[in-house]
N, C-alpha and C. Protein backbone atom coordinates (compact mmCIF):
# COMPACT_ATOMS: atom_id res chain seq x y z
N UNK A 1 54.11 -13.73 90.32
CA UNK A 1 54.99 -13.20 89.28
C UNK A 1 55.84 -14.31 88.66
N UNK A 2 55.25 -15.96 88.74
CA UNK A 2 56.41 -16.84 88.10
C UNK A 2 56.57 -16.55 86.72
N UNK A 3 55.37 -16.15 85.70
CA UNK A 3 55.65 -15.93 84.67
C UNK A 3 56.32 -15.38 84.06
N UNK A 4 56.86 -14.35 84.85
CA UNK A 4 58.26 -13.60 84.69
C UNK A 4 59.36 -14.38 84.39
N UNK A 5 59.57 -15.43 85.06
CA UNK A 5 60.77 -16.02 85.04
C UNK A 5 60.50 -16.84 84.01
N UNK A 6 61.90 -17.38 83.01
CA UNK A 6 61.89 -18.74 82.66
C UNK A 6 62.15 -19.72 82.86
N UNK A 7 62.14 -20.25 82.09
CA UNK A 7 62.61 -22.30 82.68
C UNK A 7 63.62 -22.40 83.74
N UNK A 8 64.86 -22.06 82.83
CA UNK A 8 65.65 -22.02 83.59
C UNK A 8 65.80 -21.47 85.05
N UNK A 9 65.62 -20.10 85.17
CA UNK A 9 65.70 -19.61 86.05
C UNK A 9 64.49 -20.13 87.44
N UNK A 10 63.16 -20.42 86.67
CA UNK A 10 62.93 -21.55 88.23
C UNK A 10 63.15 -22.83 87.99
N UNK A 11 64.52 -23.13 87.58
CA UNK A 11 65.17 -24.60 87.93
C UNK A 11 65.67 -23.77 88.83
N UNK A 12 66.19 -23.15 88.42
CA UNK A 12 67.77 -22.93 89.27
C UNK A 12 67.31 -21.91 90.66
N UNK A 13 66.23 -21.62 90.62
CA UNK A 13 65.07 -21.41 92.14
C UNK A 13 64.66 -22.48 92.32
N UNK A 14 64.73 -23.58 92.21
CA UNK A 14 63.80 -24.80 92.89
C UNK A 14 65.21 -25.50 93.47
N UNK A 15 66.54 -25.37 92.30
CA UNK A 15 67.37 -26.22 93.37
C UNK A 15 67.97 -25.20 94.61
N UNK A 16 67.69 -23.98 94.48
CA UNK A 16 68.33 -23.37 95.90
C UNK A 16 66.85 -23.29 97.04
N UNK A 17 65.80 -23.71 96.42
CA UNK A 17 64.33 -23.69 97.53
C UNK A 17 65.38 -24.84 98.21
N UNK A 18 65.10 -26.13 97.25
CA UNK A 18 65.41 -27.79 97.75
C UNK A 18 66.60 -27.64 99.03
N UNK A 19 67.48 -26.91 98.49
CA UNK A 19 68.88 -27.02 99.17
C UNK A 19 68.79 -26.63 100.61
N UNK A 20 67.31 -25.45 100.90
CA UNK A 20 67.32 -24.90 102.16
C UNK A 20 66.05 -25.47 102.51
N UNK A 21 65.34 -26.18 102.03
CA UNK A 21 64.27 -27.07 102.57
C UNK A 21 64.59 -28.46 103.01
N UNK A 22 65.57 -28.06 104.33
CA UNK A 22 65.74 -29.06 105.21
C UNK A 22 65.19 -30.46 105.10
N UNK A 23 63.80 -30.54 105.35
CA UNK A 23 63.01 -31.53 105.44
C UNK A 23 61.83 -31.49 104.56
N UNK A 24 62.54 -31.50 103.63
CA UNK A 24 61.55 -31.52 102.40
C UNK A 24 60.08 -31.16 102.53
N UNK A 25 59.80 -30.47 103.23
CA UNK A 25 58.18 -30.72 103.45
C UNK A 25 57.87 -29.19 102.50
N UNK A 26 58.67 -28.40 101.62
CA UNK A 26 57.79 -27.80 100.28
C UNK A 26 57.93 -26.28 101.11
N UNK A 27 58.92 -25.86 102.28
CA UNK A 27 58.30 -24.62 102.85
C UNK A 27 60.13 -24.26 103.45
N UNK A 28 60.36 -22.92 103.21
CA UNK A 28 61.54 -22.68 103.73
C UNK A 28 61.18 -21.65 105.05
N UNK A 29 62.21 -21.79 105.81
CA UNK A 29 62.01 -20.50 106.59
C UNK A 29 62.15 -19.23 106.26
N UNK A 30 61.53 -18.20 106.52
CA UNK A 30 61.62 -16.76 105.90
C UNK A 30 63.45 -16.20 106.22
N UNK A 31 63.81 -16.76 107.47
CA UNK A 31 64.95 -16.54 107.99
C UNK A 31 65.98 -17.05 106.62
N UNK A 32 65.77 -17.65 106.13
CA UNK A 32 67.08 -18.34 104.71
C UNK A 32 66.84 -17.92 103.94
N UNK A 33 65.74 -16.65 104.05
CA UNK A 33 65.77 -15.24 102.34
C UNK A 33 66.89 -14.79 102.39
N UNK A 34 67.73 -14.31 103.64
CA UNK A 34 68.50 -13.01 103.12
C UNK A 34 69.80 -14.23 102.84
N UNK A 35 70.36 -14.93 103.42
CA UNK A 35 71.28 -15.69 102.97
C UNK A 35 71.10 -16.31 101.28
N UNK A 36 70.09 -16.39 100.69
CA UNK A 36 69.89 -16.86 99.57
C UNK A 36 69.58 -15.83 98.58
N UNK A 37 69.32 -14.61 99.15
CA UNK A 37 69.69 -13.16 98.34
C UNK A 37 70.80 -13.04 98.46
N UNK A 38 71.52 -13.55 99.85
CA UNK A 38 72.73 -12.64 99.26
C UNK A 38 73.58 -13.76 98.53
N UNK A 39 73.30 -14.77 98.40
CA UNK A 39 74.19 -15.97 97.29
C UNK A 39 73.93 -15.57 96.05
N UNK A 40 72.74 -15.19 95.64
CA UNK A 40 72.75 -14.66 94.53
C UNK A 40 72.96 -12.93 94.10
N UNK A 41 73.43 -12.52 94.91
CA UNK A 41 74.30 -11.26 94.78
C UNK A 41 73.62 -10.27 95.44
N UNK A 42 72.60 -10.22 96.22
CA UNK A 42 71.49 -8.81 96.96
C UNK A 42 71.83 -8.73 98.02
N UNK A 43 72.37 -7.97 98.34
CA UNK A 43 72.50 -7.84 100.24
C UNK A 43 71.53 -6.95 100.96
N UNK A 44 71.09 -7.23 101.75
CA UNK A 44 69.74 -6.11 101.51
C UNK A 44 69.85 -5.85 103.32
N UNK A 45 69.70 -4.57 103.62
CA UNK A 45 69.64 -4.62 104.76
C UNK A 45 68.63 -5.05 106.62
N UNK A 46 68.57 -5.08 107.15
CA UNK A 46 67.18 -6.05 107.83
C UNK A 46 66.30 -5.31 107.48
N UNK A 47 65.95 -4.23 107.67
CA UNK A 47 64.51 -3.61 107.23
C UNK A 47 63.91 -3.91 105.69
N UNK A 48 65.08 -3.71 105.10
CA UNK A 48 64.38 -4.34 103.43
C UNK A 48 63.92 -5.58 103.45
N UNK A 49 64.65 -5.97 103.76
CA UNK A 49 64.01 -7.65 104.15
C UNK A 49 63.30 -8.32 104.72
N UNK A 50 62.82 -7.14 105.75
CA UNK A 50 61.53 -7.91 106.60
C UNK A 50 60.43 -7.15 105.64
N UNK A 51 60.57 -6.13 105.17
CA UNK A 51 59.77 -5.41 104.55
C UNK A 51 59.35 -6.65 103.14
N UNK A 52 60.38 -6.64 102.25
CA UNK A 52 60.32 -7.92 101.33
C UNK A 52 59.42 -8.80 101.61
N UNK A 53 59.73 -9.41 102.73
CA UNK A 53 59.71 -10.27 103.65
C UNK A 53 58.07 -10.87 103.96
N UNK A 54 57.98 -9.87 104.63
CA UNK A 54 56.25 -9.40 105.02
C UNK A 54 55.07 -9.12 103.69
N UNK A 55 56.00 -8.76 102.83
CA UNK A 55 54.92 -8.76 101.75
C UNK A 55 54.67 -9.81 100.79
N UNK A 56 56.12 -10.92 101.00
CA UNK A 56 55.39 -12.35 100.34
C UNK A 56 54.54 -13.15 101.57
N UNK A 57 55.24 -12.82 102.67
CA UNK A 57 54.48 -14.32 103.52
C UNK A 57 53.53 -13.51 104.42
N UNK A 58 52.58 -13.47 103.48
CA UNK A 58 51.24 -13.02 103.57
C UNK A 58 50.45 -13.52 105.03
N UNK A 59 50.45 -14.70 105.48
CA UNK A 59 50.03 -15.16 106.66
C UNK A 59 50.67 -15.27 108.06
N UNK A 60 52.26 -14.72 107.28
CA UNK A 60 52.90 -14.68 108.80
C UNK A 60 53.28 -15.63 109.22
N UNK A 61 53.46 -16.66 108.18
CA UNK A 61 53.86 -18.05 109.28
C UNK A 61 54.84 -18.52 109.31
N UNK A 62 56.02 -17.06 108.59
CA UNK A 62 57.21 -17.37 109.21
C UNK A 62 58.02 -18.24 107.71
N UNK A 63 57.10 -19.10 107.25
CA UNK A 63 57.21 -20.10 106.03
C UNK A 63 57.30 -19.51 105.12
N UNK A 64 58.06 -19.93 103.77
CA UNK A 64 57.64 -19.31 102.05
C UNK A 64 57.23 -20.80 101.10
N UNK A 65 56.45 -21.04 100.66
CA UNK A 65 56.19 -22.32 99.77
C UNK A 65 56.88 -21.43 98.46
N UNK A 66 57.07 -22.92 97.29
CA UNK A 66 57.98 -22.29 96.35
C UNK A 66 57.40 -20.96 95.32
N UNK A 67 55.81 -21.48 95.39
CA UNK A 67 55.68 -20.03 94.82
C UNK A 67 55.60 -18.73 95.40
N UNK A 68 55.76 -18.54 96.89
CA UNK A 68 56.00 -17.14 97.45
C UNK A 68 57.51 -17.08 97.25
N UNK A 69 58.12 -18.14 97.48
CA UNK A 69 59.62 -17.89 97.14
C UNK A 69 59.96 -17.44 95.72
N UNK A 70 59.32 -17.70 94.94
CA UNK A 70 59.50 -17.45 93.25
C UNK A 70 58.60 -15.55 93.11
N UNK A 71 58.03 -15.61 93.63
CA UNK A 71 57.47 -14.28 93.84
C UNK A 71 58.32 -13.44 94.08
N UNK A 72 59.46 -13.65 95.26
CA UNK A 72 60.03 -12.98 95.89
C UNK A 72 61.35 -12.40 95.20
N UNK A 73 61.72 -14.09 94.90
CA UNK A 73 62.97 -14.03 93.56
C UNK A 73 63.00 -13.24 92.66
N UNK A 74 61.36 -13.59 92.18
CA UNK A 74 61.32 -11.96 90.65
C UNK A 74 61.54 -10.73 90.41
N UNK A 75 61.06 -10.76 91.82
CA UNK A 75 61.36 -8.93 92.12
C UNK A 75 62.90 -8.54 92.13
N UNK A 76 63.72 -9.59 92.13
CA UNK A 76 65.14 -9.58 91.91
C UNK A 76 65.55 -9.94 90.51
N UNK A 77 64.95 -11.50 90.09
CA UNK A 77 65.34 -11.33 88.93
C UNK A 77 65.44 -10.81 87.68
N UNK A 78 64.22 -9.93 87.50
CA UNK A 78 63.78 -9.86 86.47
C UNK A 78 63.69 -7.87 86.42
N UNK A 79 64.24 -7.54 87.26
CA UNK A 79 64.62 -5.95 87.32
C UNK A 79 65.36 -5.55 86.53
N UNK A 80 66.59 -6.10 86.76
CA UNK A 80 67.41 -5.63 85.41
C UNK A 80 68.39 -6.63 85.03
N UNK A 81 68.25 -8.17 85.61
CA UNK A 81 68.99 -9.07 85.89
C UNK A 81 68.78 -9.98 84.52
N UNK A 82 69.93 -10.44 83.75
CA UNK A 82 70.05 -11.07 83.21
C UNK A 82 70.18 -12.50 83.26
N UNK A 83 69.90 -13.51 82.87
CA UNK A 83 70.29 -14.83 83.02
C UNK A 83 71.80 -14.74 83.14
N UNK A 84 72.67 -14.39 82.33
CA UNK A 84 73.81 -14.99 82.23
C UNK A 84 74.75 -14.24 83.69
N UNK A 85 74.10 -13.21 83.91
CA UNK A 85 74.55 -12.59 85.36
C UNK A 85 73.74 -13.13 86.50
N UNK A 86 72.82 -13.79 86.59
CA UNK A 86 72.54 -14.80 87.80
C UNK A 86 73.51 -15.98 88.11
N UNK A 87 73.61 -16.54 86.14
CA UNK A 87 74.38 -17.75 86.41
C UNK A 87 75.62 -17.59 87.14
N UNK A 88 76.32 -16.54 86.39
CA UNK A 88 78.01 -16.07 87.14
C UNK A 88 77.49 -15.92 88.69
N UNK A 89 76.59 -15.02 88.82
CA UNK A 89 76.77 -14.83 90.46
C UNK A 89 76.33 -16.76 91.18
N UNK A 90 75.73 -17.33 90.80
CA UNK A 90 75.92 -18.41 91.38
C UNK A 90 76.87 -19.57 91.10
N UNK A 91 77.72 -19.48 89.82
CA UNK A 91 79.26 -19.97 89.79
C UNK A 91 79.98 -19.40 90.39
N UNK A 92 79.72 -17.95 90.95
CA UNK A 92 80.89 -17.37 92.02
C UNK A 92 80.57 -17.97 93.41
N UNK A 93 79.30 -17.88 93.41
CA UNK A 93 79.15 -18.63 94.93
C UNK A 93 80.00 -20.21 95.40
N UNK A 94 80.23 -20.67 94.05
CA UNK A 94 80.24 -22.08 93.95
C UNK A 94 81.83 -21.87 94.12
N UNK A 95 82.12 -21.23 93.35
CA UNK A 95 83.71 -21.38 93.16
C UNK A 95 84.29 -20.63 94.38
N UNK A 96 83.72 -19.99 95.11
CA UNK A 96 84.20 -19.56 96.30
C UNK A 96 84.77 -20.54 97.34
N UNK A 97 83.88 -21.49 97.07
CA UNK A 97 84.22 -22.78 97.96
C UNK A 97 84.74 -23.84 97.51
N UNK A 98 85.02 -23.35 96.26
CA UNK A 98 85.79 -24.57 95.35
C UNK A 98 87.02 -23.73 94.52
N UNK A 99 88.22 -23.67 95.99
CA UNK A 99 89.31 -23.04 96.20
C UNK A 99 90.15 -23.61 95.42
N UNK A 100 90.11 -25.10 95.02
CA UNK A 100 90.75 -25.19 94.12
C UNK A 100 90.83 -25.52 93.23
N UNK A 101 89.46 -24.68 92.56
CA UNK A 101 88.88 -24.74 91.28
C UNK A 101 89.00 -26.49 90.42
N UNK A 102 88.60 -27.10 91.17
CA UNK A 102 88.71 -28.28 90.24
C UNK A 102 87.09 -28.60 89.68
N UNK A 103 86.10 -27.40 89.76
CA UNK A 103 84.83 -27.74 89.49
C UNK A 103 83.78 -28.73 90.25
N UNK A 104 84.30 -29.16 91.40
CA UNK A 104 83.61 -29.76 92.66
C UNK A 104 83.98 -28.90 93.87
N UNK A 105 82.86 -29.59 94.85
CA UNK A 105 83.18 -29.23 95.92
C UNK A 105 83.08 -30.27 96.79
N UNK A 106 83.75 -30.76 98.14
CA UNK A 106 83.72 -31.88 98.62
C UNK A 106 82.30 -32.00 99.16
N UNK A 107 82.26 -32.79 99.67
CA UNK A 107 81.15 -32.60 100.80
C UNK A 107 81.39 -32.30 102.04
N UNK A 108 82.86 -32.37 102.47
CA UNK A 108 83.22 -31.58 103.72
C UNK A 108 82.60 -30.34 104.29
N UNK A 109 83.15 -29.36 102.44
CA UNK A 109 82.98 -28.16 101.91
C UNK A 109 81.46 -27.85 101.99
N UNK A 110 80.57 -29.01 101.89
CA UNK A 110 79.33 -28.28 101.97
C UNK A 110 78.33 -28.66 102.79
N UNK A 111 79.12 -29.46 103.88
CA UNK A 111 78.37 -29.26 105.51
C UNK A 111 78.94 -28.16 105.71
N UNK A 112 80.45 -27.47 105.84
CA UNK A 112 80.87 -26.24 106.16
C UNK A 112 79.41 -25.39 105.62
N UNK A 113 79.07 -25.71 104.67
CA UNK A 113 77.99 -24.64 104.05
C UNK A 113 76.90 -24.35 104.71
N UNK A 114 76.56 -25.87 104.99
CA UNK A 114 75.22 -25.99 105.44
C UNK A 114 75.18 -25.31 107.08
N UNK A 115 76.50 -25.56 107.64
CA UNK A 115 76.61 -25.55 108.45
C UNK A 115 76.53 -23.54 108.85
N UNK A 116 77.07 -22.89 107.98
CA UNK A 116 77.16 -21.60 107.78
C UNK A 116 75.65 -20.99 107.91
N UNK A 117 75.15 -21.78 107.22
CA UNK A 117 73.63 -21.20 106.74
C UNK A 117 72.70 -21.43 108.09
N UNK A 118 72.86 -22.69 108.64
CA UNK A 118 72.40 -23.43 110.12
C UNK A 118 72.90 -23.91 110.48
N UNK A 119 73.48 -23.15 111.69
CA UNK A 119 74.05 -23.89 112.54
C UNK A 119 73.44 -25.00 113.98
N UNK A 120 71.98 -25.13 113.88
CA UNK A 120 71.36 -26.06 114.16
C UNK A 120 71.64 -27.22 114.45
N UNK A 121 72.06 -27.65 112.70
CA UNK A 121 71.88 -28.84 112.14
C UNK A 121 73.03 -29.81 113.03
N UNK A 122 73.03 -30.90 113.66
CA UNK A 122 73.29 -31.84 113.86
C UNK A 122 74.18 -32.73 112.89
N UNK A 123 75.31 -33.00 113.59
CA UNK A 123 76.00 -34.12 112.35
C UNK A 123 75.18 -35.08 111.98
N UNK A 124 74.45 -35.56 112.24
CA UNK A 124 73.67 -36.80 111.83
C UNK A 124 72.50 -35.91 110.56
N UNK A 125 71.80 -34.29 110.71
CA UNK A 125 71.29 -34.17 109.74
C UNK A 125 72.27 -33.40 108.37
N UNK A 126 73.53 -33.20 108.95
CA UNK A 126 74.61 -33.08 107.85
C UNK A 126 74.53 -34.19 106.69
N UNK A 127 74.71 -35.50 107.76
CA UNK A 127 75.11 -36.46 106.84
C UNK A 127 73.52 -36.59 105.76
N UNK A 128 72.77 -36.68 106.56
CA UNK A 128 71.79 -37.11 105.54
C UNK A 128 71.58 -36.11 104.10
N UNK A 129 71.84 -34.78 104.68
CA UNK A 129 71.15 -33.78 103.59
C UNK A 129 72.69 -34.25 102.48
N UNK A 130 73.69 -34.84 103.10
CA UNK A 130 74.53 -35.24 101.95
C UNK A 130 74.60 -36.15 101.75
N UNK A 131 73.99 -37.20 102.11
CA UNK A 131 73.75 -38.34 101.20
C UNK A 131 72.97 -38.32 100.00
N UNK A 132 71.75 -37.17 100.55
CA UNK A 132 70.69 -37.51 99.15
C UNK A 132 71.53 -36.13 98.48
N UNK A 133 72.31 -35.57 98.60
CA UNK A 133 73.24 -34.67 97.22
C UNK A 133 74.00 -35.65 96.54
N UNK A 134 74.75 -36.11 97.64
CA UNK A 134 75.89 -36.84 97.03
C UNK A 134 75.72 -38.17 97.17
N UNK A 135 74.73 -38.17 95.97
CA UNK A 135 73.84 -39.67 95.90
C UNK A 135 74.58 -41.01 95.17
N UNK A 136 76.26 -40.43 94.70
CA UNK A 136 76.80 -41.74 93.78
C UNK A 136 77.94 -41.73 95.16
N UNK A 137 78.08 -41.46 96.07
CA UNK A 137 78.78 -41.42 97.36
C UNK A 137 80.39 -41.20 96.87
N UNK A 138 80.51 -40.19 95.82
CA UNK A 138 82.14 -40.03 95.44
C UNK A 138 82.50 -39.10 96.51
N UNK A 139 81.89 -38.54 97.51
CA UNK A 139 82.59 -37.45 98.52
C UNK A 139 82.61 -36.11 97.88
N UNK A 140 82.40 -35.66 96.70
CA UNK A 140 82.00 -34.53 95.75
C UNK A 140 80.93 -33.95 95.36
N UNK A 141 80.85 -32.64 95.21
CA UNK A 141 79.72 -32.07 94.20
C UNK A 141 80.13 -31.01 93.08
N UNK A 142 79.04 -31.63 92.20
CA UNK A 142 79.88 -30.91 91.22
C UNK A 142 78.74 -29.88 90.04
């Protein structure tokens, strides 16, 4: 269903794939759907979601590559969802954590994030997933 979407809207699905594709290797865990539905405003309860769930990742392997993830997205975006109401719901996400609205967020602010989303992750893979964000090393994102 990518054709559904436009430009924009799988940019702005490829930078929230990137953001939860840890290790770049092109595949998220099925487990970082509902957190990334609900950033973009769906809260869906576990059964919807495994249900969702089960019907993109066709093989079960637990994985979504970006086009099962864009599959999955459509069925959200493109229901009754407007561009300019995706964008707000993901400037609200943003500004949630950017308390004091200065239009960044530190990078403190978004290991807290990362850290929210997986708590896994290791300070040492904190730092890296923010080095390659915060690639001019100002301590910000913006």
């Amino acid at each position: 269903k990518m054709e559904e979407l436009d430009r924009d809207q799988i940019q702005l699905l490829k930078n929230a794939f990137d953001a939860f594709d840890h290790e770049k290797k092109g595949v998220i865990g099925t487990d970082m759907i509902g957190t990334i539905l609900e950033m973009l405003g769906h809260e869906l309860d576990e059964d919807t979601l495994n249900e969702i769930i089960s019907d993109i990742d066709k093989d079960g392997s637990g994985k979504l590559e970006f086009e099962e993830f864009c599959a999955l997205a459509a069925k959200f975006l493109t229901e009754d969802e407007d561009d300019e109401a995706m964008v707000r719901e993901l400037k609200e996400a943003f500004r949630l954590y950017d308390k004091e609205g200065n239009g960044y967020i530190t990078t403190e602010v978004l290991k807290e994030i990362f850290r929210e989303l997986d708590n896994t992750l290791s300070a040492e893979d904190l730092d890296t997933m923010i080095e390659e964000i915060d690639s001019d090393g100002s301590g910000t994102v913006d």
